[in-house]
Protein backbone atom coordinates (compact mmCIF):
# COMPACT_ATOMS: atom_id res chain seq x y z
CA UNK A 1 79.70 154.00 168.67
CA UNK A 2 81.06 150.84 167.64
CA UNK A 3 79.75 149.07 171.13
CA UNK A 4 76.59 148.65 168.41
CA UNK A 5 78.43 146.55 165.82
CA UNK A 6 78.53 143.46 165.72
CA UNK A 7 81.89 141.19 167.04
CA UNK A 8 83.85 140.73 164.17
CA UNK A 9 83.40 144.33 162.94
CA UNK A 10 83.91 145.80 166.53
CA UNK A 11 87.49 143.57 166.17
CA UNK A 12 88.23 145.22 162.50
CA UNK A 13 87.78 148.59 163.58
CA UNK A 14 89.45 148.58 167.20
CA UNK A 15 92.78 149.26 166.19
CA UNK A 16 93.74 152.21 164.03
CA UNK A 17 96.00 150.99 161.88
CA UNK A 18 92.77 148.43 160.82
CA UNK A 19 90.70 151.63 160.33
CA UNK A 20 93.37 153.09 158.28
CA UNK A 21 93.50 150.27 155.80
CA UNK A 22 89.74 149.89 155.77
CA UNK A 23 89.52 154.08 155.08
CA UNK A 24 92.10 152.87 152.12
CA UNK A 25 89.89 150.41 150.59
CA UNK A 26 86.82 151.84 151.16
CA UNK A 27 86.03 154.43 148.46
CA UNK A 28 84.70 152.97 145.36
CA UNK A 29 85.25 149.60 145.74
CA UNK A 30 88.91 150.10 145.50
CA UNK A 31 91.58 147.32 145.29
CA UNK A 32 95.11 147.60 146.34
CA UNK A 33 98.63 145.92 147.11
CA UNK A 34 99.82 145.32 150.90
CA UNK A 35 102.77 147.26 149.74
CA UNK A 36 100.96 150.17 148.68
CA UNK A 37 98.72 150.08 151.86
CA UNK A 38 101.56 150.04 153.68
CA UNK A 39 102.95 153.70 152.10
CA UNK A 40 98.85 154.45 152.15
CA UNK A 41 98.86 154.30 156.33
CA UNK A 42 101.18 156.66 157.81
CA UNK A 43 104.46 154.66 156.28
CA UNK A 44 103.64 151.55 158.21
CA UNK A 45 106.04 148.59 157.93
CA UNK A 46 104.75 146.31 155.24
CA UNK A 47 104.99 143.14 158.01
CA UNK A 48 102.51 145.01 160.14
CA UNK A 49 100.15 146.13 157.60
CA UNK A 50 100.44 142.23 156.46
CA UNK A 51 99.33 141.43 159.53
CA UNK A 52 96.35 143.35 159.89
CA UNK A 53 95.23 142.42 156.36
CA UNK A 54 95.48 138.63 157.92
CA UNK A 55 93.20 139.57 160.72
CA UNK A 56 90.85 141.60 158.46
CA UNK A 57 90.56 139.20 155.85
CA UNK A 58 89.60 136.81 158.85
CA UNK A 59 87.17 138.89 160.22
CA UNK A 60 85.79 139.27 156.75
CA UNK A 61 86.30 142.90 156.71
CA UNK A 62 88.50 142.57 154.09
CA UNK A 63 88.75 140.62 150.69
CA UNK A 64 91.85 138.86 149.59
CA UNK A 65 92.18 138.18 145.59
CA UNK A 66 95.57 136.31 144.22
CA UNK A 67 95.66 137.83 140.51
CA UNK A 68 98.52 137.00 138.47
CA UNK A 69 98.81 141.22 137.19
CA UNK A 70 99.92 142.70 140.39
CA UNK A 71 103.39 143.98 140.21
CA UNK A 72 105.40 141.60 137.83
CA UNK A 73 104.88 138.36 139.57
CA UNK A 74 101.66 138.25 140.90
CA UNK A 75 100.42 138.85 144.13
CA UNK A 76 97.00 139.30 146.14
CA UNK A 77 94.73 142.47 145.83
CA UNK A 78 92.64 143.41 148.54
CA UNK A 79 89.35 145.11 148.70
CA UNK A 80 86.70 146.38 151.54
CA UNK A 81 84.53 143.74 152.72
CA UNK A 82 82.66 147.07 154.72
CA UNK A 83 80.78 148.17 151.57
CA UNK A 84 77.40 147.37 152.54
CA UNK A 85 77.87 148.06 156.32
CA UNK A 86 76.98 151.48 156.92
CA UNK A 87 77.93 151.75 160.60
CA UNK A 88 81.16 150.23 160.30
CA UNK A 89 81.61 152.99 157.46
CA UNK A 90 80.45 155.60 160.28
CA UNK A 91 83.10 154.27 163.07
CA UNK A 92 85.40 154.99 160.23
CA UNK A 93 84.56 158.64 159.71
CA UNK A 94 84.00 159.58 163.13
CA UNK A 95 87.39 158.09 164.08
CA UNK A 96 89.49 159.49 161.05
CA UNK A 97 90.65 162.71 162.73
CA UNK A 98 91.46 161.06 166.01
CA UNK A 99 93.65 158.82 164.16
CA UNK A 100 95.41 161.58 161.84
CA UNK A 101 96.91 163.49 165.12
CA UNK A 102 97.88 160.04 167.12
CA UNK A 103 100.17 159.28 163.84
């Protein structure tokens, strides 16, 4: 299914802990913390979900915001880059229960 996408997204979406951040985002244009992600995806470490932010905000799947409100010092807010890419959004679905039992 993804094999149709093009590179960057096929990169975003290969690994699940990618998909599970991107699932985070995804619904209505949502922003959130790396910290919160991190509880968000299965209780990932917060230096791995870092990570993957770094790659999808590279691969422009993902959109990285520095806003002085977040938490009491400030921080960066990320949001889905995937809005207006339907297949990627399908990739995500079809995968989502696959993912669930592997975690």
């Amino acid at each position: 299914m993804a094999a149709g996408l093009e590179p960057r997204l096929q990169d975003a979406l290969g690994h699940p802990v990618r998909r599970g951040i991107l699932r985070s985002l995804t619904p209505d244009e949502k922003v959130e913390t790396a910290g919160w992600l991190a509880r968000e995806v299965g209780g990932e470490s917060l230096s791995r979900v870092t990570y993957h932010l770094r790659v999808l905000v590279g691969l422009r799947a993902v959109i990285a915001d520095e806003v002085a409100a977040v938490g009491q010092g400030g921080g960066i807010a990320y949001s889905s880059g995937l809005l207006g890419e339907p297949e990627a959004l399908e990739v995500l679905e079809a995968t989502f229960d696959a993912d669930r039992r592997a975690m």
